[in-house]
Every structure is written in C-alpha cells, then in structure tokens.
C-alpha atoms as a PDB file:
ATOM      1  CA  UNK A   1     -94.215 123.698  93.550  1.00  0.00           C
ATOM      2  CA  UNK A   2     -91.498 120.785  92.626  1.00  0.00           C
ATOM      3  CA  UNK A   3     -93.027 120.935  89.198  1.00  0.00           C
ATOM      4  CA  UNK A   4     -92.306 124.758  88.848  1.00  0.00           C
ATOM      5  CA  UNK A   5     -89.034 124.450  90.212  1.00  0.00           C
ATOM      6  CA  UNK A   6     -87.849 121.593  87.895  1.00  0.00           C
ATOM      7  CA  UNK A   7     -89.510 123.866  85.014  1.00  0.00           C
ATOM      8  CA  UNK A   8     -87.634 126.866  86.593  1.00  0.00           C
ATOM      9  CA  UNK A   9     -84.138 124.751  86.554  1.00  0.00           C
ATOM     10  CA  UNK A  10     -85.088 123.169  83.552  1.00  0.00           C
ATOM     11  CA  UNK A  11     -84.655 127.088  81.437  1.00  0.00           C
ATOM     12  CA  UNK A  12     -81.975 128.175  83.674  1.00  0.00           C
ATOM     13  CA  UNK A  13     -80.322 125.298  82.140  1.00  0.00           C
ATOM     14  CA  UNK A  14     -81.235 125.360  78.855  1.00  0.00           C
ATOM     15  CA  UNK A  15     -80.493 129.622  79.117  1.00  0.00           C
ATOM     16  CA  UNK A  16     -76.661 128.895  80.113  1.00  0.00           C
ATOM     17  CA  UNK A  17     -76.004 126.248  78.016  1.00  0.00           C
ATOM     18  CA  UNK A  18     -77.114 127.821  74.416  1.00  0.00           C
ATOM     19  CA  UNK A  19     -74.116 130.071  74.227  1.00  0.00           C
ATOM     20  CA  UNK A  20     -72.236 127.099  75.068  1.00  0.00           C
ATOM     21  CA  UNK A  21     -74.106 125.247  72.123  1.00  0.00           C
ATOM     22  CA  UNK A  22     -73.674 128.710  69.837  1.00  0.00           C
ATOM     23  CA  UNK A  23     -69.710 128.780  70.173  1.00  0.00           C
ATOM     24  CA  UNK A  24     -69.947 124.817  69.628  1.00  0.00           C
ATOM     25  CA  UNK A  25     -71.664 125.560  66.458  1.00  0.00           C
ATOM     26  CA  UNK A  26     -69.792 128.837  65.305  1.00  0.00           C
ATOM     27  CA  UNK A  27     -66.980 126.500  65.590  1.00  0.00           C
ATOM     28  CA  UNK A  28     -67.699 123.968  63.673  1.00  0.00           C
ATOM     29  CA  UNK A  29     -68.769 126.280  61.167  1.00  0.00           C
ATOM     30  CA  UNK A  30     -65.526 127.980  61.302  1.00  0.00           C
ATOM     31  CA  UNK A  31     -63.583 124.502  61.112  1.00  0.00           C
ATOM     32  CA  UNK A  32     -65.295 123.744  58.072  1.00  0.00           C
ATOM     33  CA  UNK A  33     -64.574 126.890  56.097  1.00  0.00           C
ATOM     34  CA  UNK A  34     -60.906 126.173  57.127  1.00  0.00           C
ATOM     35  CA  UNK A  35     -61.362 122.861  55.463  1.00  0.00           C
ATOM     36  CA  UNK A  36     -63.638 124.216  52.562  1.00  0.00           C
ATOM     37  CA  UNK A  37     -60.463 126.056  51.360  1.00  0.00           C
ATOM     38  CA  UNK A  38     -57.787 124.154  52.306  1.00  0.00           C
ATOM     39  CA  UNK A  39     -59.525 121.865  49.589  1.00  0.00           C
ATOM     40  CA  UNK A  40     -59.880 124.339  46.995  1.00  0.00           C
ATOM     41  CA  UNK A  41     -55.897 125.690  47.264  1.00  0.00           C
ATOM     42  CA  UNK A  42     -55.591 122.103  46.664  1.00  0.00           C
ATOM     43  CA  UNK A  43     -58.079 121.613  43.892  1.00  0.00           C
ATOM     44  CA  UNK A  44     -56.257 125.144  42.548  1.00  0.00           C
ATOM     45  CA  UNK A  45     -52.889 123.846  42.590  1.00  0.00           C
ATOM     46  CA  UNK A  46     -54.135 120.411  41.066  1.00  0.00           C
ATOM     47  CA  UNK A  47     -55.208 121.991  37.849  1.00  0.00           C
ATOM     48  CA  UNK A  48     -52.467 124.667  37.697  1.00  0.00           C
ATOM     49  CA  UNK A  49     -50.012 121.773  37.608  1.00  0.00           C
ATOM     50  CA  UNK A  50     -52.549 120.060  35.218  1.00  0.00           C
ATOM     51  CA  UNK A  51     -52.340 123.184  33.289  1.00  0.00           C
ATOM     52  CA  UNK A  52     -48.730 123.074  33.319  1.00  0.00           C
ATOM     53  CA  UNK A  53     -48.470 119.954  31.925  1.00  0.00           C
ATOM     54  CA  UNK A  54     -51.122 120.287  28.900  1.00  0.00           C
ATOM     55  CA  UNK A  55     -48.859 123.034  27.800  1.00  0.00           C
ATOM     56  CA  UNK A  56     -45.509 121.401  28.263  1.00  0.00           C
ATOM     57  CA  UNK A  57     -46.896 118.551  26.242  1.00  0.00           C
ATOM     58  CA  UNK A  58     -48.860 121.487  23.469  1.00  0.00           C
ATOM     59  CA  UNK A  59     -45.088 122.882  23.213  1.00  0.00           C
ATOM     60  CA  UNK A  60     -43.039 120.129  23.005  1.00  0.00           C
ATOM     61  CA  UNK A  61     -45.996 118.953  20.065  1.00  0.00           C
ATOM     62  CA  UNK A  62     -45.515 122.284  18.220  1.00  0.00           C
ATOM     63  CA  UNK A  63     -42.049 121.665  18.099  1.00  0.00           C
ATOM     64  CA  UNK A  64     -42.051 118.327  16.843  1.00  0.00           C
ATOM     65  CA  UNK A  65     -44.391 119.118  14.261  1.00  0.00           C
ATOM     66  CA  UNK A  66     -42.635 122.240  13.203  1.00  0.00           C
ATOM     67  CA  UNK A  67     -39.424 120.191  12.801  1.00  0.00           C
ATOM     68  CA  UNK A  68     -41.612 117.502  10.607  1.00  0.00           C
ATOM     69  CA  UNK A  69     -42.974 120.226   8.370  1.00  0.00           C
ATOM     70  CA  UNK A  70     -39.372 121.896   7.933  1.00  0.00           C
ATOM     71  CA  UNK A  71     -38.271 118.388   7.102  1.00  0.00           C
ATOM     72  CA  UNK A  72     -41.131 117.927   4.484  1.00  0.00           C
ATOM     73  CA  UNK A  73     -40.463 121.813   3.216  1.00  0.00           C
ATOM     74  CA  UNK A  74     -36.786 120.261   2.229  1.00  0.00           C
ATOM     75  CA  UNK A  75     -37.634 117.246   0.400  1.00  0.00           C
ATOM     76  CA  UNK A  76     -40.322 119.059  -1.275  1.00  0.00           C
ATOM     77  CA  UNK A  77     -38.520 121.915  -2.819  1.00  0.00           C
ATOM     78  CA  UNK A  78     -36.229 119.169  -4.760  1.00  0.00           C
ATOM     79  CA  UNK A  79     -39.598 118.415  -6.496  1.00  0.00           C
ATOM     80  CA  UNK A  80     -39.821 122.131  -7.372  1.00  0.00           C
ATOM     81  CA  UNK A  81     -36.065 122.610  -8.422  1.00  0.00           C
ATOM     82  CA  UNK A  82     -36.050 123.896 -12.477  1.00  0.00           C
ATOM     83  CA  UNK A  83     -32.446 122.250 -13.049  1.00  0.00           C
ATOM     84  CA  UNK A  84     -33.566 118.519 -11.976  1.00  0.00           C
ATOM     85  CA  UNK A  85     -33.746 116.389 -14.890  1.00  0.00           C
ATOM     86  CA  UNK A  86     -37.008 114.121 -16.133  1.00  0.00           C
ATOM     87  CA  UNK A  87     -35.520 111.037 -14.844  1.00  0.00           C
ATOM     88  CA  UNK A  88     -34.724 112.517 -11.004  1.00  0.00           C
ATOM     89  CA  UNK A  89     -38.114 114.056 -11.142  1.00  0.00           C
ATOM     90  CA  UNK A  90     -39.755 110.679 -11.935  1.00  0.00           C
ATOM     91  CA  UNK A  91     -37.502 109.270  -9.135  1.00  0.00           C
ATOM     92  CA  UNK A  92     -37.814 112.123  -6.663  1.00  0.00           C
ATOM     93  CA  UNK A  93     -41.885 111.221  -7.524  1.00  0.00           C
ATOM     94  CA  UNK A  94     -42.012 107.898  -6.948  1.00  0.00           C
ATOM     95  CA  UNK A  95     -40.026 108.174  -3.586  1.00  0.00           C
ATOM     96  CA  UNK A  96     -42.688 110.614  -2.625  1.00  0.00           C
ATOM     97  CA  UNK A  97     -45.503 108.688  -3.415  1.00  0.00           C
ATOM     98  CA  UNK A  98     -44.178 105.581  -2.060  1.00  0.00           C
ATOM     99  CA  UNK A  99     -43.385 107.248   1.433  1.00  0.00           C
ATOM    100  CA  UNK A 100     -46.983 108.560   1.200  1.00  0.00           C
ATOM    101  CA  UNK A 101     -48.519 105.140   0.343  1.00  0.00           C
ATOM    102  CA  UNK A 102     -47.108 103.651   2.979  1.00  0.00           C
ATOM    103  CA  UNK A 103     -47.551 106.075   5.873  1.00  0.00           C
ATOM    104  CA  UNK A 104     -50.913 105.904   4.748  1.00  0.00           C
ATOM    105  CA  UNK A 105     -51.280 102.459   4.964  1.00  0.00           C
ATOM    106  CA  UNK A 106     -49.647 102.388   8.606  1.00  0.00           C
ATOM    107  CA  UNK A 107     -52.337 105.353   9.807  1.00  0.00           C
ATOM    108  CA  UNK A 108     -55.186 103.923   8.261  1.00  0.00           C
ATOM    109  CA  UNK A 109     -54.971 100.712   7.253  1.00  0.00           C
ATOM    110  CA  UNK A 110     -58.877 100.633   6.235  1.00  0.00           C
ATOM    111  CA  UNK A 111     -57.731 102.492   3.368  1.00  0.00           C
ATOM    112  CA  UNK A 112     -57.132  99.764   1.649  1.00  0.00           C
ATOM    113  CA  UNK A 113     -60.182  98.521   1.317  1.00  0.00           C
ATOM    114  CA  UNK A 114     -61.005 101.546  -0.249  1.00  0.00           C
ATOM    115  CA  UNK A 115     -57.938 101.775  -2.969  1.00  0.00           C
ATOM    116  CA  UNK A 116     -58.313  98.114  -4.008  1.00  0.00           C
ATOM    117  CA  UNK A 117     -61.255  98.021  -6.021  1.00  0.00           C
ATOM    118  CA  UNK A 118     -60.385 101.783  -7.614  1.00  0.00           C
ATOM    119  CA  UNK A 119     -59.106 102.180 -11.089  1.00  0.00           C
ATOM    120  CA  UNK A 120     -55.767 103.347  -9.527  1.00  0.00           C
ATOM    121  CA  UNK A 121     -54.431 106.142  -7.198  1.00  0.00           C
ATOM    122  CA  UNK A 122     -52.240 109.424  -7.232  1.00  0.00           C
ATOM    123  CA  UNK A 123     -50.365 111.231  -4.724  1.00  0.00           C
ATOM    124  CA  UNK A 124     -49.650 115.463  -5.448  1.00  0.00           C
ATOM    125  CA  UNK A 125     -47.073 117.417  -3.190  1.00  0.00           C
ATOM    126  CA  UNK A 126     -48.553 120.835  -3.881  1.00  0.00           C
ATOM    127  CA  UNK A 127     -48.054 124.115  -2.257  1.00  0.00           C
ATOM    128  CA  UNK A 128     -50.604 126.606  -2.190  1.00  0.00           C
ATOM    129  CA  UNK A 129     -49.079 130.576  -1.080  1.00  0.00           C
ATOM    130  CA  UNK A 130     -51.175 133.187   0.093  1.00  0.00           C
ATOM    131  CA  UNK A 131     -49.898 137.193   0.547  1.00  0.00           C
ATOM    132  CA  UNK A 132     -52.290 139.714   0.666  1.00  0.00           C
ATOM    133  CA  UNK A 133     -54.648 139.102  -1.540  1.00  0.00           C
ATOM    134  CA  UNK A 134     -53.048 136.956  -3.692  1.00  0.00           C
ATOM    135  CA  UNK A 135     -53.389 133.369  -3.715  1.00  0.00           C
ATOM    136  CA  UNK A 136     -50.963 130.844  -5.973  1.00  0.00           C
ATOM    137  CA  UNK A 137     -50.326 127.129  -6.175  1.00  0.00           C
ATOM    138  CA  UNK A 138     -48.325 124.337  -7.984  1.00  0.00           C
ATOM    139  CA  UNK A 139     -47.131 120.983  -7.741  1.00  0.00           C
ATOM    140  CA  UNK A 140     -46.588 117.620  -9.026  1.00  0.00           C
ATOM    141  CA  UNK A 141     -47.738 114.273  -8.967  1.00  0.00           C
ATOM    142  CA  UNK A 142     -47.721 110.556 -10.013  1.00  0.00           C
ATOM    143  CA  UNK A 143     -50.622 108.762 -10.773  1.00  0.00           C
ATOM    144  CA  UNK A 144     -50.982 104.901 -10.935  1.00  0.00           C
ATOM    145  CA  UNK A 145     -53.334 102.506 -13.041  1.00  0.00           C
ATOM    146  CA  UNK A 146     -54.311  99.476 -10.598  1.00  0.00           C
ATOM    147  CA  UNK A 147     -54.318  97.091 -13.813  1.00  0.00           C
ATOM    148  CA  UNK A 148     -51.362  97.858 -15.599  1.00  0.00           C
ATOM    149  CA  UNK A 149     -49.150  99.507 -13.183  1.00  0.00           C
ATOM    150  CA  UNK A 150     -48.028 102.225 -15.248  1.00  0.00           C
ATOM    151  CA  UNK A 151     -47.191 105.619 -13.771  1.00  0.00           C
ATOM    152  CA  UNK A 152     -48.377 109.134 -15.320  1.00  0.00           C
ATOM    153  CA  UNK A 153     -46.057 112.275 -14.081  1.00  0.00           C
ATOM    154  CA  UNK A 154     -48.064 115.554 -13.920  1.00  0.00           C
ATOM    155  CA  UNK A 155     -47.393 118.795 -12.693  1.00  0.00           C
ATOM    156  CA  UNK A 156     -50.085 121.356 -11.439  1.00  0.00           C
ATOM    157  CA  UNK A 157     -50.419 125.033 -12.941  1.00  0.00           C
ATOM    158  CA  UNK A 158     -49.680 127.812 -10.977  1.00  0.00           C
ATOM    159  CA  UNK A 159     -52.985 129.309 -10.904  1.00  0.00           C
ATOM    160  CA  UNK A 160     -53.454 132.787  -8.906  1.00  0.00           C
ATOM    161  CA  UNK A 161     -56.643 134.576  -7.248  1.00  0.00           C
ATOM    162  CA  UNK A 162     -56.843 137.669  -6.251  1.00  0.00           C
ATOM    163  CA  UNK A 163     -59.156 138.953  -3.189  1.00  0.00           C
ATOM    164  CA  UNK A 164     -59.985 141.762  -1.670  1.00  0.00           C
ATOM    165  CA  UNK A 165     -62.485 142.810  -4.044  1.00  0.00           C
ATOM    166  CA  UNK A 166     -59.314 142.764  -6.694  1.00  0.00           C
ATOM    167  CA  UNK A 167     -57.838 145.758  -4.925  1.00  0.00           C
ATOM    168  CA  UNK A 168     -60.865 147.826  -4.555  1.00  0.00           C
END
C-alpha cells in the first residue's frame, strides 16, 4: 500500500509539474527566436552598411577613372591635331611613349625581363569608334630598335567595318 501511494504521488507530481516544464520550454523557445533575429537585424544591417561602402568606394573609383580617361582623351587629341608640325608630332610621340614606358615599368616591373632581350619596342595611342554599325580606327606610334636606338614614327590607317549584315 506505501508502494502504491508513493507511485500514486509519484504521477500526481510528475502530472502538475509538466505544464510547469511546457511553459519552461515554450519559453526558452520563445527567448531564442527573440535572439535568432535580433542577430539577423544585426547581420542585415552589417552588410547593408558593407554594401554601402563597396559602392561609395565603386563611385568614388568611377570617378577617378573617368577623370584619368578625360585627361588621356586631351593629351591624345594633340597627337591627332592636322595643323601640328613633324617635329611636335615626333615630340608629342616620344613624350607619349616615354610616359607609357615608364608607367609600365612601375606596374610591372617583370616586364623588363621581357623587353630586354627583344629586337626593340613600340608604343601606339590609337582610338578605335564604333556607331551603329560602323566601326573606325587610327593612330600613331613610335617604334624603337634596342641596338641602335633609333626611333620610327608611324601612323595607323583609318580602316572602317561595317556590321549588321552591311545594312541588310
């Protein structure tokens, strides 16, 4: 008879105390969903600022390279000018190339090894158009023997293409 009433008060026990356990547990459960997304408006905000700044530094890029290629557009149309004379040509040329050697000597410096044992070099500013269809190009160049050191000056036909299946 002890042993059924320890039994009995045993589940009478275990019978009040599971809701007890239950809200315990729904609790917890509800606690950690709180914290679940706490931590991803966190995370969310993280990369949004991330975001932020990857296109800050993308704008700030396009504008520093837009103001480098309207700075090369400049010096490059001298080369194309029709009233400069042989001489400022050859100079404007050599400047070109020279500024060109050497920027690509400081951004890749294994190029030398690659330029040394050649026969010589040559540097072209050309400019290749595109509009609907039709495609055009020119430009002009200096070219340098390794052994001698003499420069040859040439200058790139316009050449055009048409597309589009020529006009249909």
């Amino acid at each position: 008879m002890t042993d059924n009433l320890f039994r009995s008060a045993l589940v009478l026990l275990i019978v009040m105390t599971a809701p007890l356990s239950a809200q315990g547990l729904l609790s917890s459960i509800k606690e950690g969903a709180a914290d679940i997304g706490q931590a991803i408006g966190e995370g969310l905000e993280a990369a949004g600022q991330a975001i932020g700044r990857g296109a800050d530094f993308v704008g700030t890029e396009a504008n520093r390279i837009g103001d480098e290629v309207s700075e090369e557009m400049v010096d490059s149309a001298a080369l194309f000018a029709a009233d400069t004379s042989p001489e400022e040509m050859r100079a404007q040329l050599d400047a070109m190339a020279e500024d060109a050697f050497d920027r690509l000597m400081t951004e890749q410096p294994g190029a030398a090894a690659l330029i040394e044992p050649s026969a010589g070099y040559a540097v072209f500013d050309a400019r290749k158009v595109s509009l609907i269809g039709l495609t055009g190009g020119a430009g002009r160049g200096v070219a340098e023997d390794a052994q001698t050191r003499i420069r040859s000056y040439m200058k790139t036909q316009l050449s055009t293409k048409q597309s589009i299946s020529d006009f249909m």
